[in-house]
PDB file of N, CA and C in Angstrom:
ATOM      1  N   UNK A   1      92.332 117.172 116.251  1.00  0.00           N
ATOM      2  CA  UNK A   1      92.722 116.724 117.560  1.00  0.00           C
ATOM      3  C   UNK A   1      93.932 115.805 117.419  1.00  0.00           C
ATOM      4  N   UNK A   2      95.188 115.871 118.307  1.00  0.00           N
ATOM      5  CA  UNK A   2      96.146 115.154 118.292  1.00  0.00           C
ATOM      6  C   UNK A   2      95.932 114.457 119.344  1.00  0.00           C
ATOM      7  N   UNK A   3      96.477 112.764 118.929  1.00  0.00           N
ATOM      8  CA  UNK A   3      96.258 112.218 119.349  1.00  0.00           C
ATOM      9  C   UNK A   3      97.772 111.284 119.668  1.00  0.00           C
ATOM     10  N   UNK A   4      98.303 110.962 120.965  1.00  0.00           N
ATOM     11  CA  UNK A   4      99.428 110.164 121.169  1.00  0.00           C
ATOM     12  C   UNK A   4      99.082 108.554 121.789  1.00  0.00           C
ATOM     13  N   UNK A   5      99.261 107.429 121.518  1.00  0.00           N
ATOM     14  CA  UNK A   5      99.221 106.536 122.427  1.00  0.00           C
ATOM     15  C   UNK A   5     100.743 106.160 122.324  1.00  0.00           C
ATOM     16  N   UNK A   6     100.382 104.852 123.314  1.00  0.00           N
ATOM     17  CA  UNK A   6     101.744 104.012 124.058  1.00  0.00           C
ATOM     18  C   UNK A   6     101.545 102.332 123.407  1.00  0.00           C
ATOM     19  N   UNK A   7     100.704 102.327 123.296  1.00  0.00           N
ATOM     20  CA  UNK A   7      99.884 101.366 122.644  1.00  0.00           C
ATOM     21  C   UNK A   7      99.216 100.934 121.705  1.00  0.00           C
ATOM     22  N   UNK A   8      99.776 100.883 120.571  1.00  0.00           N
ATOM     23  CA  UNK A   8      98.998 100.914 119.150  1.00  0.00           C
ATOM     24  C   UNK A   8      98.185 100.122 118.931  1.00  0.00           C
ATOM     25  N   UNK A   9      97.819  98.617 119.267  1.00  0.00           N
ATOM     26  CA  UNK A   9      97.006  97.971 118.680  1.00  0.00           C
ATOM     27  C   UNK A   9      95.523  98.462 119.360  1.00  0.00           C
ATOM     28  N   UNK A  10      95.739  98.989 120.514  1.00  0.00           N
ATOM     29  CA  UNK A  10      94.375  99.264 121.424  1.00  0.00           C
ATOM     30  C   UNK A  10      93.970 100.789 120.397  1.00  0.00           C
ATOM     31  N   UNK A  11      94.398 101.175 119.573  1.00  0.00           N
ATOM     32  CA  UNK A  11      93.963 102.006 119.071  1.00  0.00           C
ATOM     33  C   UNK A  11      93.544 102.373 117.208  1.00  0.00           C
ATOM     34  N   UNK A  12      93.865 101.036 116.733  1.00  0.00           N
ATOM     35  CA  UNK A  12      93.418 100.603 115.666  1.00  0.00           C
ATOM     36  C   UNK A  12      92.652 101.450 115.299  1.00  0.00           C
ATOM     37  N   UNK A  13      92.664 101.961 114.273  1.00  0.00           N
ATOM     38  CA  UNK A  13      91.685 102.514 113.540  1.00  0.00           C
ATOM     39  C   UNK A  13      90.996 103.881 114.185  1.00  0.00           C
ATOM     40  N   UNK A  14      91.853 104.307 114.399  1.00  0.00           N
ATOM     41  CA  UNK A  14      91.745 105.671 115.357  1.00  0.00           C
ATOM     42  C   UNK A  14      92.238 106.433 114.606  1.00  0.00           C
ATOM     43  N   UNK A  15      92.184 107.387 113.545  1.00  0.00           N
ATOM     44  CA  UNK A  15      92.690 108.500 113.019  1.00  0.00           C
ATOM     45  C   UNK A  15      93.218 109.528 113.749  1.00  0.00           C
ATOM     46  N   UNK A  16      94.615 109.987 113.164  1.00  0.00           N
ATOM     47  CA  UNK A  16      95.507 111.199 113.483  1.00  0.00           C
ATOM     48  C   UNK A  16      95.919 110.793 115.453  1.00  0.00           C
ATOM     49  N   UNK A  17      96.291 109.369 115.048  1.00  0.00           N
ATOM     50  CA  UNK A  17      96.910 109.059 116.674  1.00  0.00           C
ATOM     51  C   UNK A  17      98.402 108.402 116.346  1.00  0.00           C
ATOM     52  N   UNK A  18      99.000 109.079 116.876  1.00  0.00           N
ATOM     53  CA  UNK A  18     101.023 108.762 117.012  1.00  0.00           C
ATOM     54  C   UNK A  18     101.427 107.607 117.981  1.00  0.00           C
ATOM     55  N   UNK A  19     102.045 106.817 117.572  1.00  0.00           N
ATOM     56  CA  UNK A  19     102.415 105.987 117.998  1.00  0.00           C
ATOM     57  C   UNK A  19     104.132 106.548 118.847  1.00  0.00           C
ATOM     58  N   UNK A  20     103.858 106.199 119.911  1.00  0.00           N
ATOM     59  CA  UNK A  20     105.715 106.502 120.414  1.00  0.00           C
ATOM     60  C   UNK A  20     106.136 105.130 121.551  1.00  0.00           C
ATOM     61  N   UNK A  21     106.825 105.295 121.397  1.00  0.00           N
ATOM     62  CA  UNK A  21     107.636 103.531 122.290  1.00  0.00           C
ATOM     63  C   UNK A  21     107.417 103.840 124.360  1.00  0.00           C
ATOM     64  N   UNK A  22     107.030 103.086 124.385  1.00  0.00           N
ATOM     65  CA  UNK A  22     106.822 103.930 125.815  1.00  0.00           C
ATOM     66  C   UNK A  22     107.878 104.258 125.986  1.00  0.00           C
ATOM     67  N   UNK A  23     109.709 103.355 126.286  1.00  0.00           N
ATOM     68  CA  UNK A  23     110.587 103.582 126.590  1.00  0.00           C
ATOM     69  C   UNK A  23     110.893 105.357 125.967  1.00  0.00           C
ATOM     70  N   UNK A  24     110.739 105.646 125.079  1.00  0.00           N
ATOM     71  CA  UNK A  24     111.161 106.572 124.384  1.00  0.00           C
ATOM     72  C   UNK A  24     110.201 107.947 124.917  1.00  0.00           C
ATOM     73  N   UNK A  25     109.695 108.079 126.312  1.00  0.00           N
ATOM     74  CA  UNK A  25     108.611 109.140 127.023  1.00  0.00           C
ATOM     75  C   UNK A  25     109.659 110.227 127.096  1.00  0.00           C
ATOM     76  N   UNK A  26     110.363 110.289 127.555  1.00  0.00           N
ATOM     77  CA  UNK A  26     111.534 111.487 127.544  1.00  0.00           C
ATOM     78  C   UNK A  26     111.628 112.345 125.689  1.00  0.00           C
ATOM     79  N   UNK A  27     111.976 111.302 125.232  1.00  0.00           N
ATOM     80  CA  UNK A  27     112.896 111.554 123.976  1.00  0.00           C
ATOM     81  C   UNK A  27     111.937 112.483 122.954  1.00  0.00           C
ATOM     82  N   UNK A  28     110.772 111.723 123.449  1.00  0.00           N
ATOM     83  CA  UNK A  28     109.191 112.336 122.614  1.00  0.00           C
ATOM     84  C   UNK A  28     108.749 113.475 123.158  1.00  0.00           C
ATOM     85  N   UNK A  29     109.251 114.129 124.043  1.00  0.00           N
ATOM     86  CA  UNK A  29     108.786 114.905 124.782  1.00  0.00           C
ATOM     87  C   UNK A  29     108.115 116.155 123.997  1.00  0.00           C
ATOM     88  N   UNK A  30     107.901 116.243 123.227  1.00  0.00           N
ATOM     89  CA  UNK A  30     107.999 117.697 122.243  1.00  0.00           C
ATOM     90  C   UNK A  30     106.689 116.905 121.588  1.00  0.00           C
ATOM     91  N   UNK A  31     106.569 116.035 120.991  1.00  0.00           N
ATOM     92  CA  UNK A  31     105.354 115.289 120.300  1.00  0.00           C
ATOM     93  C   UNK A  31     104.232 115.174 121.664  1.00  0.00           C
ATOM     94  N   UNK A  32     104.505 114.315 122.469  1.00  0.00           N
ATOM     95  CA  UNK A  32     103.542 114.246 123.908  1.00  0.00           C
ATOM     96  C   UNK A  32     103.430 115.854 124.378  1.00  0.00           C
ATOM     97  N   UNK A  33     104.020 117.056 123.989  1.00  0.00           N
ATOM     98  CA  UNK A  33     103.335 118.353 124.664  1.00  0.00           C
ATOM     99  C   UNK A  33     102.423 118.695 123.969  1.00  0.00           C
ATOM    100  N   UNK A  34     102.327 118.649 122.719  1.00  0.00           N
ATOM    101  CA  UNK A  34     101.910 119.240 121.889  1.00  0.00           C
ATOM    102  C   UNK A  34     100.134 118.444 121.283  1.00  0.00           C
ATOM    103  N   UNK A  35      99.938 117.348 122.193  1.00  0.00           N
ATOM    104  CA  UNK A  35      98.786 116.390 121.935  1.00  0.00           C
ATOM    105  C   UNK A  35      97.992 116.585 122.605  1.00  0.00           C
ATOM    106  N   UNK A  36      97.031 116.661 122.386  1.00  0.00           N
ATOM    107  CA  UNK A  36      95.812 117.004 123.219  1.00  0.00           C
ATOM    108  C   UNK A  36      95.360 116.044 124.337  1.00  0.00           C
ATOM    109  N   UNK A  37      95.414 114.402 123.858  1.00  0.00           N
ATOM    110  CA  UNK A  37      95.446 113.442 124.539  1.00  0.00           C
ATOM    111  C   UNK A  37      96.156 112.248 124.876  1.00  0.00           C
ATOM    112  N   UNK A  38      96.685 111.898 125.412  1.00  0.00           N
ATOM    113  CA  UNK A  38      97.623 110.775 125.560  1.00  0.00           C
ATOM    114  C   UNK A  38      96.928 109.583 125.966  1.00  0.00           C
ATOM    115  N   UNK A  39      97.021 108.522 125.252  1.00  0.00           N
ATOM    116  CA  UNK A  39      96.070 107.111 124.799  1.00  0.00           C
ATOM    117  C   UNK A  39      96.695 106.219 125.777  1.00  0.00           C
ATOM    118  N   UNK A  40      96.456 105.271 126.599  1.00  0.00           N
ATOM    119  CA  UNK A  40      97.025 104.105 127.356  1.00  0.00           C
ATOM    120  C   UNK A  40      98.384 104.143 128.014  1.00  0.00           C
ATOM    121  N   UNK A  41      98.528 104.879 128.472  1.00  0.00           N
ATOM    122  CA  UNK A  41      99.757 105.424 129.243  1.00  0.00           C
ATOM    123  C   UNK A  41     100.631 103.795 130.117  1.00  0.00           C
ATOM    124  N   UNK A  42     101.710 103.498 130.294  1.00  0.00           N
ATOM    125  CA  UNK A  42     101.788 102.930 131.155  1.00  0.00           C
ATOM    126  C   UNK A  42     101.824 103.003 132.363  1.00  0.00           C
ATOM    127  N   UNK A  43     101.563 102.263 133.446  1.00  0.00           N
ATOM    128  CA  UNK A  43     101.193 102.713 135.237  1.00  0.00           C
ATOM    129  C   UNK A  43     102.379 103.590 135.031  1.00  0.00           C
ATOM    130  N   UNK A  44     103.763 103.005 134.663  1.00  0.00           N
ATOM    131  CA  UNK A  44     105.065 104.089 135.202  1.00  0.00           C
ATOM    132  C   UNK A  44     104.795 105.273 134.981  1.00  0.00           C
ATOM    133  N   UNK A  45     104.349 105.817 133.731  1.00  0.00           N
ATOM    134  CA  UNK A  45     104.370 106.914 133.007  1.00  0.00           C
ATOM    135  C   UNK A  45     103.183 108.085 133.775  1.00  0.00           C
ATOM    136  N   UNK A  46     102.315 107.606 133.759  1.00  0.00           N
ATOM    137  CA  UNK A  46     101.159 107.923 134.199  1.00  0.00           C
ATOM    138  C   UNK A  46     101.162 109.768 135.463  1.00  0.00           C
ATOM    139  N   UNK A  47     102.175 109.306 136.251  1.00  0.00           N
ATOM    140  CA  UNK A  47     102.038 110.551 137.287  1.00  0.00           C
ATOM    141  C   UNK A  47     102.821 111.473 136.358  1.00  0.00           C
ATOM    142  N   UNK A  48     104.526 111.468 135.623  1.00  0.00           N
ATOM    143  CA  UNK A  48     104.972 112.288 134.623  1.00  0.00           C
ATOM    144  C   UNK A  48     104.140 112.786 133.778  1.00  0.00           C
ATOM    145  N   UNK A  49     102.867 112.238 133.155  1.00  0.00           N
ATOM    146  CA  UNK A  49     102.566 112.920 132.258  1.00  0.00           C
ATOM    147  C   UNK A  49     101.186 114.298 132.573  1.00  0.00           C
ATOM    148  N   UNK A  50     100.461 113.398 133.910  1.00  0.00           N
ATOM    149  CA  UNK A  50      99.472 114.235 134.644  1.00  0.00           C
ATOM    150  C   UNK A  50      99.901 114.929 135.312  1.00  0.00           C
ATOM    151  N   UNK A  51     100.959 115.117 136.396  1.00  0.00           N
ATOM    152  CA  UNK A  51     100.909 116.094 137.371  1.00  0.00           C
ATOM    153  C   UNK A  51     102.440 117.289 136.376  1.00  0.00           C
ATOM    154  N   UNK A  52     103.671 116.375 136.110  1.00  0.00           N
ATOM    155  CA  UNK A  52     104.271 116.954 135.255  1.00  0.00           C
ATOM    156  C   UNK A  52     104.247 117.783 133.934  1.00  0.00           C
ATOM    157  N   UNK A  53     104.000 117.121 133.052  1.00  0.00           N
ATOM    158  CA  UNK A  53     103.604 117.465 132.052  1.00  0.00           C
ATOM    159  C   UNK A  53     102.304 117.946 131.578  1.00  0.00           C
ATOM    160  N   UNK A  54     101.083 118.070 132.625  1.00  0.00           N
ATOM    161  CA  UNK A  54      99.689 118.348 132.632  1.00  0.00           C
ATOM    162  C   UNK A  54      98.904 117.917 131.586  1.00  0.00           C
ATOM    163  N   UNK A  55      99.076 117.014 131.407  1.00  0.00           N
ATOM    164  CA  UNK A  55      98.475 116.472 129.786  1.00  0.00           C
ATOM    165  C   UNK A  55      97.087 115.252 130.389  1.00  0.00           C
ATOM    166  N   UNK A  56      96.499 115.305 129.298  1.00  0.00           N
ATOM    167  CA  UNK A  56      94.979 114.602 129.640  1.00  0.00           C
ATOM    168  C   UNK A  56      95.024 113.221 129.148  1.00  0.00           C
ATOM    169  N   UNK A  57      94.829 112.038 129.839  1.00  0.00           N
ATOM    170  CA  UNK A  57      95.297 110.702 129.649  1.00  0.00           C
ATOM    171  C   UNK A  57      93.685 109.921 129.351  1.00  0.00           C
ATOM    172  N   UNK A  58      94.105 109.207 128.841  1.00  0.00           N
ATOM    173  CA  UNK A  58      93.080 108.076 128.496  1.00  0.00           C
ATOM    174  C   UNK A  58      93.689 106.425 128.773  1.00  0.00           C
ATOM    175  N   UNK A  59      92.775 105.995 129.771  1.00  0.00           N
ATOM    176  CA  UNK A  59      91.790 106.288 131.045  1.00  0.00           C
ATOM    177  C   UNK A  59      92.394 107.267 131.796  1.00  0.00           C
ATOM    178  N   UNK A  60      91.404 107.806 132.595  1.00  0.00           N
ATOM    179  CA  UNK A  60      91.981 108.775 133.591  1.00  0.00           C
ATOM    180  C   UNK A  60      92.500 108.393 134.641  1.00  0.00           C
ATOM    181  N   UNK A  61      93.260 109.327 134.913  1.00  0.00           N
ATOM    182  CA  UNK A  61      93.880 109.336 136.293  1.00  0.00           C
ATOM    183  C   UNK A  61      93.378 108.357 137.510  1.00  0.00           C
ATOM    184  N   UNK A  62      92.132 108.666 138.028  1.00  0.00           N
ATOM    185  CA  UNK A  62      91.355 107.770 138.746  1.00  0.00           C
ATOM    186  C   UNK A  62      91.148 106.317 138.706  1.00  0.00           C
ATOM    187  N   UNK A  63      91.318 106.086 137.432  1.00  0.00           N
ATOM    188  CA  UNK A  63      91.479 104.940 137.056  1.00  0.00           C
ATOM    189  C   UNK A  63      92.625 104.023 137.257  1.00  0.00           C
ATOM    190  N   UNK A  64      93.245 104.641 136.729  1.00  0.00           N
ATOM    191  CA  UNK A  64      94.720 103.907 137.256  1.00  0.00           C
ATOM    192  C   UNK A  64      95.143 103.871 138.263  1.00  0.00           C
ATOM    193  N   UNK A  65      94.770 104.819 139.390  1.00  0.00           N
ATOM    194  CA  UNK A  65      95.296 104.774 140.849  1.00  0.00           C
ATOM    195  C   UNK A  65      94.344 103.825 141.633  1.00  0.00           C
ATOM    196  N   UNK A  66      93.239 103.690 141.430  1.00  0.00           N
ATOM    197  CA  UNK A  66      92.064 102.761 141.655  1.00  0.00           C
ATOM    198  C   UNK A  66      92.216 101.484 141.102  1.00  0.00           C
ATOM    199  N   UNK A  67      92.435 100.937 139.977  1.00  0.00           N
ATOM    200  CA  UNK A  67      92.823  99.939 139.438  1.00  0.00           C
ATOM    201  C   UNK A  67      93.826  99.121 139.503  1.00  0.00           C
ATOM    202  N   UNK A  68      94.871  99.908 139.942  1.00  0.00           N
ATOM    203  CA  UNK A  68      96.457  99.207 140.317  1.00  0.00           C
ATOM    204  C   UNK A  68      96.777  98.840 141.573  1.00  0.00           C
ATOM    205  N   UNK A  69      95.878  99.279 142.446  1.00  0.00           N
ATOM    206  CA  UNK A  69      96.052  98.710 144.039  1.00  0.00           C
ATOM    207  C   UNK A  69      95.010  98.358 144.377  1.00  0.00           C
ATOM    208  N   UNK A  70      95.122  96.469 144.683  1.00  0.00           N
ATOM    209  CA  UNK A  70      93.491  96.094 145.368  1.00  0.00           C
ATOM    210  C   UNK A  70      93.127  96.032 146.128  1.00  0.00           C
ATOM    211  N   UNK A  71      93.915  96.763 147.381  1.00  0.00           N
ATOM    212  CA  UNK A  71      93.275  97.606 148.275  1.00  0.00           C
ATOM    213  C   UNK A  71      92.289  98.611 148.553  1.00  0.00           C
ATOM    214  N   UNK A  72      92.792  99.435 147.235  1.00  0.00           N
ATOM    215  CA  UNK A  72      91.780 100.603 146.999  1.00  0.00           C
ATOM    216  C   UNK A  72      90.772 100.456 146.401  1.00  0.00           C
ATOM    217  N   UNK A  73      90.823  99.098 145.375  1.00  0.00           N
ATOM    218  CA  UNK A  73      90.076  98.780 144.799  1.00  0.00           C
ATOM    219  C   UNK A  73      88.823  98.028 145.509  1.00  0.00           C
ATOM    220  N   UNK A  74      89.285  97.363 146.844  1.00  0.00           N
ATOM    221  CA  UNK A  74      88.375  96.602 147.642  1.00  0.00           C
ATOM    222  C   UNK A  74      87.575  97.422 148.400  1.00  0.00           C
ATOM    223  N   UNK A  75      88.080  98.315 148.635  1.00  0.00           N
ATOM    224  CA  UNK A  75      87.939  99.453 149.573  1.00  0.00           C
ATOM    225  C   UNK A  75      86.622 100.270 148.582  1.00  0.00           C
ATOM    226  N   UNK A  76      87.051 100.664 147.796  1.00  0.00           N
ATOM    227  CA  UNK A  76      86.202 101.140 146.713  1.00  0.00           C
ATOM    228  C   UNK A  76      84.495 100.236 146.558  1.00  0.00           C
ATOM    229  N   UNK A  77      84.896  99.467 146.233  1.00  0.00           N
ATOM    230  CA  UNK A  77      83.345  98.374 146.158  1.00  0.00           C
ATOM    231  C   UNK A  77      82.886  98.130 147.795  1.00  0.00           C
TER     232      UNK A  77
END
């Protein structure tokens, strides 16, 4: 299983996971297709890599759209 994060220390000790610079989401583009999962995405990144690039994020989707506005979040509870 390939594994990409954005975030290396949150993934310590995680075997066969790539480290790439968030800034650098474009440039990597060929490494991020080819991964099965993409590790801690940043909020920016997040819709490019799910609806664009169709790739499976960790946390999910739901999460981050729920989590980043506490509206939805109030709304939610």
């Amino acid at each position: 299983m390939k594994l990409v994060t954005f975030q290396p220390l949150r993934t310590i000790g995680l075997p066969n996971v790539s480290y790439i610079k968030p800034e650098h989401l474009f440039k990597e583009k060929q490494a991020i297709v080819e991964a099965d999962w993409v590790l801690f995405p940043e909020y920016w990144q997040v819709n490019s890599l799910v609806y664009g690039l169709k790739k499976r994020i960790f946390p999910s989707i739901q999460s981050y759209h729920l989590g980043h506005n506490k509206i939805e979040m109030t709304r939610a509870l």
